[in-house]
PDB file of N, CA and C in Angstrom:
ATOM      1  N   UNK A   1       0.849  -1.190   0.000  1.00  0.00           N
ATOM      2  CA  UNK A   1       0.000   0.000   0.000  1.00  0.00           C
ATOM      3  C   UNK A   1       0.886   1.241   0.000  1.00  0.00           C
ATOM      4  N   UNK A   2       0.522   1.835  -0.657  1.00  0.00           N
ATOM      5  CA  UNK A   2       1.360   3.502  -0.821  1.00  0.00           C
ATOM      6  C   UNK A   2       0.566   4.520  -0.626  1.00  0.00           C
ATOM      7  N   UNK A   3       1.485   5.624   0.388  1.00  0.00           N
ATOM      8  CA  UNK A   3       0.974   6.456   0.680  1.00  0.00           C
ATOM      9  C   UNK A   3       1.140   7.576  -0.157  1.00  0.00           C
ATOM     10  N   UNK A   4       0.012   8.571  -0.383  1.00  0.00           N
ATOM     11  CA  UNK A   4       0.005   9.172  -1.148  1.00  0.00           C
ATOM     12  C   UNK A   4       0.364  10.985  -0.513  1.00  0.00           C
ATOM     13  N   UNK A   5       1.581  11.819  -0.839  1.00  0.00           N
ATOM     14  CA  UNK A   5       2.160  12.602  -0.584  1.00  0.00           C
ATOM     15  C   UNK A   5       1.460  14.366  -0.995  1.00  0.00           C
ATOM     16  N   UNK A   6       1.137  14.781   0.837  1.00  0.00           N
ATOM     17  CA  UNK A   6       0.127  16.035   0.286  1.00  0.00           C
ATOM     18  C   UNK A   6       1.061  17.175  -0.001  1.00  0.00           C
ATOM     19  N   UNK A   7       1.295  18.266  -0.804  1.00  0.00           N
ATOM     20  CA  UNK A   7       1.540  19.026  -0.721  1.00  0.00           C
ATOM     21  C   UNK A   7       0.977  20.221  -0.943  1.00  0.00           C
ATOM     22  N   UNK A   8       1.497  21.816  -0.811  1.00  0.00           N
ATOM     23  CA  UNK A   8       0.433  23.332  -0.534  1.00  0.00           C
ATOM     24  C   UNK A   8       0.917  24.172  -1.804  1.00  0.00           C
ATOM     25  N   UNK A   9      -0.159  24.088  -2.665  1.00  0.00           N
ATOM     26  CA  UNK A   9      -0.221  24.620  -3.544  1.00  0.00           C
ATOM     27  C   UNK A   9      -0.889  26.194  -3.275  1.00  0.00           C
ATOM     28  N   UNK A  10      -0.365  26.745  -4.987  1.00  0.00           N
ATOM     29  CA  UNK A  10      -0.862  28.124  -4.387  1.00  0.00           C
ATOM     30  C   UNK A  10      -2.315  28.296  -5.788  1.00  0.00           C
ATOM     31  N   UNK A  11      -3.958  28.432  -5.502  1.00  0.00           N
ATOM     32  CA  UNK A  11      -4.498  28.443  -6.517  1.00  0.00           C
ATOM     33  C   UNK A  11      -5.627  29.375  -6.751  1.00  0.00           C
ATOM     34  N   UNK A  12      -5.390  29.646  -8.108  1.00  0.00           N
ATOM     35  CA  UNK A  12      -6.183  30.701  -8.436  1.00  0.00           C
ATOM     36  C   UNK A  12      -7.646  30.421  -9.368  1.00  0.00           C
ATOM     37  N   UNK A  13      -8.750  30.962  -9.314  1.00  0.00           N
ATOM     38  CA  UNK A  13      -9.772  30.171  -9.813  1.00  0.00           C
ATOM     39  C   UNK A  13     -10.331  31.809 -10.437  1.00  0.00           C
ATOM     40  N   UNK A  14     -11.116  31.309 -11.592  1.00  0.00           N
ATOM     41  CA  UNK A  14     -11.768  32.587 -12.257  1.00  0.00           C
ATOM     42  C   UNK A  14     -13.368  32.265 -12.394  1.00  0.00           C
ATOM     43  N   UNK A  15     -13.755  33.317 -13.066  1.00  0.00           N
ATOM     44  CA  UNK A  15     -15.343  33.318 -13.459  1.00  0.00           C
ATOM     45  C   UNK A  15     -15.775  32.888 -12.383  1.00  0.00           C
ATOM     46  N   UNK A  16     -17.017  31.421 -12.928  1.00  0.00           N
ATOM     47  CA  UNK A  16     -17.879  30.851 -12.379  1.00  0.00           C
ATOM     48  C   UNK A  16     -17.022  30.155 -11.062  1.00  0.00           C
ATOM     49  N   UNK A  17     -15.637  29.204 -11.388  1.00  0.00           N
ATOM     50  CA  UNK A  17     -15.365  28.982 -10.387  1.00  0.00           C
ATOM     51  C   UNK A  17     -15.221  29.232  -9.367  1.00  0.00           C
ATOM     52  N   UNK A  18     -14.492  30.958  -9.310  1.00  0.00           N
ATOM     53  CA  UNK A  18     -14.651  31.417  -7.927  1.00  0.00           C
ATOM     54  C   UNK A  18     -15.628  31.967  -7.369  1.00  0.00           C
ATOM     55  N   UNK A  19     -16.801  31.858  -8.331  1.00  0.00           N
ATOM     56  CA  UNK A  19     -18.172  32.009  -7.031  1.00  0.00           C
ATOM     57  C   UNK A  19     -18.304  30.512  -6.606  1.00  0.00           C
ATOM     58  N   UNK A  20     -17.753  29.089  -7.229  1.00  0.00           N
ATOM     59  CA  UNK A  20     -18.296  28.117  -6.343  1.00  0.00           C
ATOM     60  C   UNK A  20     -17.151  28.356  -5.239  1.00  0.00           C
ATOM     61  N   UNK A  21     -16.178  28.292  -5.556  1.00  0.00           N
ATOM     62  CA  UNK A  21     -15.402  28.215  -4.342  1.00  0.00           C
ATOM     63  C   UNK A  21     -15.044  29.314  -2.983  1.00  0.00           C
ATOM     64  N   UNK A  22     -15.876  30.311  -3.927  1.00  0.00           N
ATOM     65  CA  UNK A  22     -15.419  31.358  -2.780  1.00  0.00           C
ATOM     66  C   UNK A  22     -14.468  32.695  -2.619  1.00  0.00           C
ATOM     67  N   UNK A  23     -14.224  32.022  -3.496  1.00  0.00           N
ATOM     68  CA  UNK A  23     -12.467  33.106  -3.485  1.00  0.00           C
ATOM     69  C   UNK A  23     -12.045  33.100  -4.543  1.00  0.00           C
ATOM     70  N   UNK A  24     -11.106  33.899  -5.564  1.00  0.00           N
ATOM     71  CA  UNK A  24     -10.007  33.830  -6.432  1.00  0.00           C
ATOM     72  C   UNK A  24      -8.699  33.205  -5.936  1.00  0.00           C
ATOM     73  N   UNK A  25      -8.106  33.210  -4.935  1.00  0.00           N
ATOM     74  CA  UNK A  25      -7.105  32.733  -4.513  1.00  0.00           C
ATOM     75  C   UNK A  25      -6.704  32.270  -3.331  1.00  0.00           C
ATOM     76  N   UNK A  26      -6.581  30.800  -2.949  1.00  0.00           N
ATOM     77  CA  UNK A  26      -6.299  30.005  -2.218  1.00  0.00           C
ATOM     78  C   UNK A  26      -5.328  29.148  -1.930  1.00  0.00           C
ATOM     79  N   UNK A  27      -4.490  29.298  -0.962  1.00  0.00           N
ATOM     80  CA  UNK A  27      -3.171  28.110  -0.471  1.00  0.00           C
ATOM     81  C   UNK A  27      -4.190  27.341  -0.438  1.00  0.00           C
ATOM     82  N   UNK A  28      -3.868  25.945  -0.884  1.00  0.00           N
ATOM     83  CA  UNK A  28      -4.535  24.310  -0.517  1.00  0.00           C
ATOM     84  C   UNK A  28      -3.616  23.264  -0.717  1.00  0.00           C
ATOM     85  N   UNK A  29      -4.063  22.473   0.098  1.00  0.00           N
ATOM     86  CA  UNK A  29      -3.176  21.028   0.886  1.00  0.00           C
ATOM     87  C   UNK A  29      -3.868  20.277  -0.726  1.00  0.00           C
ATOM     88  N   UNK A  30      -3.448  19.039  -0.863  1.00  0.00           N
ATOM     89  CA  UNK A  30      -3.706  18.701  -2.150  1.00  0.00           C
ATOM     90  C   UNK A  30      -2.798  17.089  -2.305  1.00  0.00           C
ATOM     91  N   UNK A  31      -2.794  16.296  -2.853  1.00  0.00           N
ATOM     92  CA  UNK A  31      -2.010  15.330  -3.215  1.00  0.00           C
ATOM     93  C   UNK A  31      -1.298  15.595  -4.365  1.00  0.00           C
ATOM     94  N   UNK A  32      -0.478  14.810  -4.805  1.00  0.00           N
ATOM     95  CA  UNK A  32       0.833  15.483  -5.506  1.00  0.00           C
ATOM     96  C   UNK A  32       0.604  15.288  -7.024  1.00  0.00           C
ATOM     97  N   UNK A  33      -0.298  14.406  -7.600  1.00  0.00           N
ATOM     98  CA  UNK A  33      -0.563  14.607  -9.083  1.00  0.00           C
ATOM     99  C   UNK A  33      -2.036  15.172  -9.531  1.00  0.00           C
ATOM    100  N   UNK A  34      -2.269  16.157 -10.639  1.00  0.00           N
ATOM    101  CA  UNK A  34      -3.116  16.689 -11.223  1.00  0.00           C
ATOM    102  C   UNK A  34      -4.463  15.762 -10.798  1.00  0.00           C
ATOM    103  N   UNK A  35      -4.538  14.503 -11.382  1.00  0.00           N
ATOM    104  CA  UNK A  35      -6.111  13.606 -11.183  1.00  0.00           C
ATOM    105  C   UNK A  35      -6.505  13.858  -9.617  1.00  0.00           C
ATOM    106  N   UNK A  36      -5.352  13.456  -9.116  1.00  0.00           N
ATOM    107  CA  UNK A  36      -5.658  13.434  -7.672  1.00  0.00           C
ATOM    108  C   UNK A  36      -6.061  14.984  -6.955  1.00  0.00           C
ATOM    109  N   UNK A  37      -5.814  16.036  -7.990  1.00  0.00           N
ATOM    110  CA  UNK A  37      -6.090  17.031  -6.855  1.00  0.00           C
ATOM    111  C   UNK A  37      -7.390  17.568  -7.244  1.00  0.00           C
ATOM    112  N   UNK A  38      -7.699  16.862  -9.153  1.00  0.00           N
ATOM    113  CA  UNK A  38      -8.989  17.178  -9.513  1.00  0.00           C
ATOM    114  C   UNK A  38     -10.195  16.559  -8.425  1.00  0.00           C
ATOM    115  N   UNK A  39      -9.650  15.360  -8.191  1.00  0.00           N
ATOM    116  CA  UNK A  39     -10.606  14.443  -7.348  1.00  0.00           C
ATOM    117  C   UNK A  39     -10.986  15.187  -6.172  1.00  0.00           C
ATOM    118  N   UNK A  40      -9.807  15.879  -5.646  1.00  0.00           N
ATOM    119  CA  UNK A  40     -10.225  16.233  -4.341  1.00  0.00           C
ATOM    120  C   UNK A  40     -11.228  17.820  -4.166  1.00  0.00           C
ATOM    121  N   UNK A  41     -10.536  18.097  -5.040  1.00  0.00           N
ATOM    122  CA  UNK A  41     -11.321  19.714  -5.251  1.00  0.00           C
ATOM    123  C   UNK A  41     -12.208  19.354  -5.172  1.00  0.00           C
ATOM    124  N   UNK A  42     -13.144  18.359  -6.458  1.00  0.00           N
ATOM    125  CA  UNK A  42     -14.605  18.420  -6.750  1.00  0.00           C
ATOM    126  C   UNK A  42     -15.374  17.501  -5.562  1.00  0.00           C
ATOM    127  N   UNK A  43     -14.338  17.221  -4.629  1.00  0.00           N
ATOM    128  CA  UNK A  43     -15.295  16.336  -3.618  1.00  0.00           C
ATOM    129  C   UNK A  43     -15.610  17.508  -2.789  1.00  0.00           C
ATOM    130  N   UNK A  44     -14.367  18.576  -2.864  1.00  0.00           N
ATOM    131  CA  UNK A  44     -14.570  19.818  -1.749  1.00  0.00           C
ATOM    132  C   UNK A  44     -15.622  20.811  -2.350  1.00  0.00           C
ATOM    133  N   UNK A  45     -15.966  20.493  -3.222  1.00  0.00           N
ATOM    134  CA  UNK A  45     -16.676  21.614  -4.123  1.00  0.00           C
ATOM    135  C   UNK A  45     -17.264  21.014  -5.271  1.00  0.00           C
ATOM    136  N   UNK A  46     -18.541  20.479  -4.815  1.00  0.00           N
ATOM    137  CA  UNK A  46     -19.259  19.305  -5.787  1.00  0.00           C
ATOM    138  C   UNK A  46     -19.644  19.659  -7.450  1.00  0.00           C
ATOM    139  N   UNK A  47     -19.830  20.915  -6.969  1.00  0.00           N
ATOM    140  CA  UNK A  47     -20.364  22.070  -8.324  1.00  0.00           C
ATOM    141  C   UNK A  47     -19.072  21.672  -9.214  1.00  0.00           C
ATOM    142  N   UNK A  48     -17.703  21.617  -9.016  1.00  0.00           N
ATOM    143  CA  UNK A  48     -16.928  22.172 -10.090  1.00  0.00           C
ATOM    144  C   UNK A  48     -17.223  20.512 -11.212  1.00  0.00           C
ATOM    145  N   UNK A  49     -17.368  19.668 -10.191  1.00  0.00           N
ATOM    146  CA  UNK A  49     -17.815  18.709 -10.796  1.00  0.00           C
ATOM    147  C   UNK A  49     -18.742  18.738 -12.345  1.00  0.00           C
ATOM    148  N   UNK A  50     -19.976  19.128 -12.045  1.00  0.00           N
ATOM    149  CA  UNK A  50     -21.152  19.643 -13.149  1.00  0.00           C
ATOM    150  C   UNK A  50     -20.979  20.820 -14.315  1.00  0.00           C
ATOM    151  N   UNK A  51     -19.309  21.031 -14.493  1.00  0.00           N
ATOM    152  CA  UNK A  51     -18.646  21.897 -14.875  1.00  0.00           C
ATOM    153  C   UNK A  51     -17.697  21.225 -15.977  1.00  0.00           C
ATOM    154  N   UNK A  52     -17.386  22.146 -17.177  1.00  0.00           N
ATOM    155  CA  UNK A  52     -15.941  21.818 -17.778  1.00  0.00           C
ATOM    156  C   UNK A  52     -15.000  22.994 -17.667  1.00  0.00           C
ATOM    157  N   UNK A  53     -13.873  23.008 -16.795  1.00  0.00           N
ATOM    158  CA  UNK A  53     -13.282  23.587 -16.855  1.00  0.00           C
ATOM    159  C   UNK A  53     -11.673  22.813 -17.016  1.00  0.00           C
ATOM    160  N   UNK A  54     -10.550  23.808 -17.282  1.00  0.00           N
ATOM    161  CA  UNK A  54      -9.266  23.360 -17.375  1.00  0.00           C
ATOM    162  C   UNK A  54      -8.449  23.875 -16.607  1.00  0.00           C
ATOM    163  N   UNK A  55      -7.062  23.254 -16.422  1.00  0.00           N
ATOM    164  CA  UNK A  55      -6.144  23.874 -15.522  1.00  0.00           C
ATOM    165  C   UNK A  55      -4.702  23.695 -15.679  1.00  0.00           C
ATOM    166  N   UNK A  56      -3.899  24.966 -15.763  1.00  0.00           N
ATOM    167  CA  UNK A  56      -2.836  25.661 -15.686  1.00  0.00           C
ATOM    168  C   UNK A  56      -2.098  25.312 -14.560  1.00  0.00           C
ATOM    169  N   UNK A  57      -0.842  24.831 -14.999  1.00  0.00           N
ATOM    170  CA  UNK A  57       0.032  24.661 -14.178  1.00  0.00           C
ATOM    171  C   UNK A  57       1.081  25.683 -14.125  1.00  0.00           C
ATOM    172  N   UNK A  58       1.448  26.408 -13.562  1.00  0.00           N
ATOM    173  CA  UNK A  58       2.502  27.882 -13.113  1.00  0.00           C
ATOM    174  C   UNK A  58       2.163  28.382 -15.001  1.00  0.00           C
ATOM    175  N   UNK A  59       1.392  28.592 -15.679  1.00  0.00           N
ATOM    176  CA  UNK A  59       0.940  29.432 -16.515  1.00  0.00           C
ATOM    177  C   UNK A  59       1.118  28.440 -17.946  1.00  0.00           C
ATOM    178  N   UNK A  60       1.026  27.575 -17.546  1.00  0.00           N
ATOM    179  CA  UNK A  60       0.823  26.069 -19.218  1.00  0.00           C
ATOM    180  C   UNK A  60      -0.032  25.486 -18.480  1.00  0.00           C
ATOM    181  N   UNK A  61      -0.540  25.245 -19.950  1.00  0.00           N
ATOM    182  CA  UNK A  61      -1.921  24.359 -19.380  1.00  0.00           C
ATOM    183  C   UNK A  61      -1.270  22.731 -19.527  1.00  0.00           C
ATOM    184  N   UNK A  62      -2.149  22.182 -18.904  1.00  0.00           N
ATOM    185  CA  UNK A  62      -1.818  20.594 -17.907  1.00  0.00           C
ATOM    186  C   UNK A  62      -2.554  19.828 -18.362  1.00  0.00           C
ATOM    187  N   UNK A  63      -1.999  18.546 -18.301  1.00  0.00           N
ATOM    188  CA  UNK A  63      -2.710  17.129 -18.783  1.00  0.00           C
ATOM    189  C   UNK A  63      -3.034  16.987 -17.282  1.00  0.00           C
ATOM    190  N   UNK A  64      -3.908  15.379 -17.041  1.00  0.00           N
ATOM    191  CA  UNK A  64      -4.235  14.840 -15.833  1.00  0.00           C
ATOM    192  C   UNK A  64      -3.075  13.861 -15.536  1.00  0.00           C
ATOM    193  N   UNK A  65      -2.677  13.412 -15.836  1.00  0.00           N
ATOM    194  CA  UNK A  65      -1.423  12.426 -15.909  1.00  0.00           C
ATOM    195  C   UNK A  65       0.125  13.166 -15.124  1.00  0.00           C
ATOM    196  N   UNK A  66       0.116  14.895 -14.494  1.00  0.00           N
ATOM    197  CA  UNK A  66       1.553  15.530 -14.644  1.00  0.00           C
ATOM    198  C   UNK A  66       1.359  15.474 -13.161  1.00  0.00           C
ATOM    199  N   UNK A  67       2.475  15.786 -12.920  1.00  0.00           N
ATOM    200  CA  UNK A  67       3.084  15.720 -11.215  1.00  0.00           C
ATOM    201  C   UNK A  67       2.634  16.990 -10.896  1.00  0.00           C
ATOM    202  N   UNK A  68       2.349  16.997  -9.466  1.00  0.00           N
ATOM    203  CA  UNK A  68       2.799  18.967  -9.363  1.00  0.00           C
ATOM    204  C   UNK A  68       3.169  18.627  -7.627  1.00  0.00           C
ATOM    205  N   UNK A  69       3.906  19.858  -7.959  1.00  0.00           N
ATOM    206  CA  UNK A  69       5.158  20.111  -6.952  1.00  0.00           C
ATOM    207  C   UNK A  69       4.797  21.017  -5.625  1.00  0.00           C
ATOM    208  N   UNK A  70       5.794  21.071  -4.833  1.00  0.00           N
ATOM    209  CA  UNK A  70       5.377  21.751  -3.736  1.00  0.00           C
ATOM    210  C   UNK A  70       5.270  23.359  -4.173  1.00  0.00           C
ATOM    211  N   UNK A  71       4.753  24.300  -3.969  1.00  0.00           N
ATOM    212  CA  UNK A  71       4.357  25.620  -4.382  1.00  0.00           C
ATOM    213  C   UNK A  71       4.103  25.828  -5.856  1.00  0.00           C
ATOM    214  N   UNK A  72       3.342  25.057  -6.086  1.00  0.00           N
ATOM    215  CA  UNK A  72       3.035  25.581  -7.978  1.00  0.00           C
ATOM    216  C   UNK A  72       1.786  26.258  -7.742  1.00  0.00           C
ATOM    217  N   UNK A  73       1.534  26.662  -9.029  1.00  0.00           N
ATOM    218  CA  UNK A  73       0.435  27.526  -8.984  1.00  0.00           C
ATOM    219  C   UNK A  73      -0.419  27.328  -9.770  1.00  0.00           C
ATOM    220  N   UNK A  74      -1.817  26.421  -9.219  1.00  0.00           N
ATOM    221  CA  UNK A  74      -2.797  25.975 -10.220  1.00  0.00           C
ATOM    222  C   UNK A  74      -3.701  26.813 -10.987  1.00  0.00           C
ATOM    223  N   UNK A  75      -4.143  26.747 -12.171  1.00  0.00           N
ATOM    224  CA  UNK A  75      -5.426  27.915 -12.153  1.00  0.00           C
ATOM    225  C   UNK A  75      -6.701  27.263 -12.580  1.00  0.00           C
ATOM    226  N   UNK A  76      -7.523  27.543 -12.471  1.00  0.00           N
ATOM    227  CA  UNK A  76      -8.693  26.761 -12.841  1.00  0.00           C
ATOM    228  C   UNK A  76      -9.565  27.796 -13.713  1.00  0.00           C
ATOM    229  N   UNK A  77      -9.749  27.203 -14.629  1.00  0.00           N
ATOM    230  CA  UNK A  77     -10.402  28.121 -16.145  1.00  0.00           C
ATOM    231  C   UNK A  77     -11.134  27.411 -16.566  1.00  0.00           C
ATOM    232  N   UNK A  78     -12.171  28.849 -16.331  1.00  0.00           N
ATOM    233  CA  UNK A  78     -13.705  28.223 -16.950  1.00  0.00           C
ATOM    234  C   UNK A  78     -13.578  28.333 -18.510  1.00  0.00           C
ATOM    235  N   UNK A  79     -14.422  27.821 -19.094  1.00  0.00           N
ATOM    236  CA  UNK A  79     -15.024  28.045 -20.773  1.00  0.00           C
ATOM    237  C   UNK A  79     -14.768  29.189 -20.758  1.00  0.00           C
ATOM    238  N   UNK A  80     -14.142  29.494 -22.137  1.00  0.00           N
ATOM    239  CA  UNK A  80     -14.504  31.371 -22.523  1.00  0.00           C
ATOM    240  C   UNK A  80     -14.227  31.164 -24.111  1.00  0.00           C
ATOM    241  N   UNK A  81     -14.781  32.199 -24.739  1.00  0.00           N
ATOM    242  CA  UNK A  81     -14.543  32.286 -25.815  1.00  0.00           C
ATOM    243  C   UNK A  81     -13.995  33.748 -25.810  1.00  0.00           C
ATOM    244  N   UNK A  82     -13.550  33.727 -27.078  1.00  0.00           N
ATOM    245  CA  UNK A  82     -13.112  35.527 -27.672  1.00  0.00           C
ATOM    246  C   UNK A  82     -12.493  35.518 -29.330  1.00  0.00           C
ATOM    247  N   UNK A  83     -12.760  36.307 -29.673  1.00  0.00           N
ATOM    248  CA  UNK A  83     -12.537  36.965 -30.834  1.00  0.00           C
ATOM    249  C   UNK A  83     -11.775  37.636 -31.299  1.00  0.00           C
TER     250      UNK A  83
END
C-alpha cells in the first residue's frame, strides 16, 4: 500500500469557479498529481464537478497524468470564448 504525498499549492480560480469556491485565490493542501487534486477539489466543491473547466500549471496548461510540486500555482479556467 502507498501512501500518497500532500503538498500546498498556491491556486487561483476565475469566473464561475470562484463564485463556487469562494475566493479567487487560495493556499490548498492537495495530493501530488493533477487527477488526484482534480478528485479532491470536486469532492470539496461538488459544483466544479457539473462543470468543464481546465487547468494551468505555473501558466501552461496541464494534462491529468503531470506531477505537481510543492508551491506551484494551479489555475482553474472556466469556458470562454473571444474573438
Amino acid at each position: 500500500m502507498t501512501t500518497q504525498t500532500h503538498i500546498n499549492i498556491h491556486l487561483l480560480a476565475f469566473g464561475q469557479i470562484a463564485d463556487i469556491i469562494g475566493q479567487s485565490t487560495i493556499n490548498y493542501s492537495t495530493p501530488d498529481t493533477l487527477l488526484a487534486f482534480k478528485t479532491k477539489i470536486e469532492n470539496d466543491y461538488p459544483l466544479l464537478s457539473k462543470i468543464v473547466y481546465r487547468i494551468a500549471i505555473n501558466k501552461k496548461m496541464a494534462l491529468e497524468d503531470t506531477d505537481l510540486h510543492e508551491a506551484d500555482e494551479l489555475a482553474l479556467l472556466p469556458p470562454f470564448s473571444g474573438g
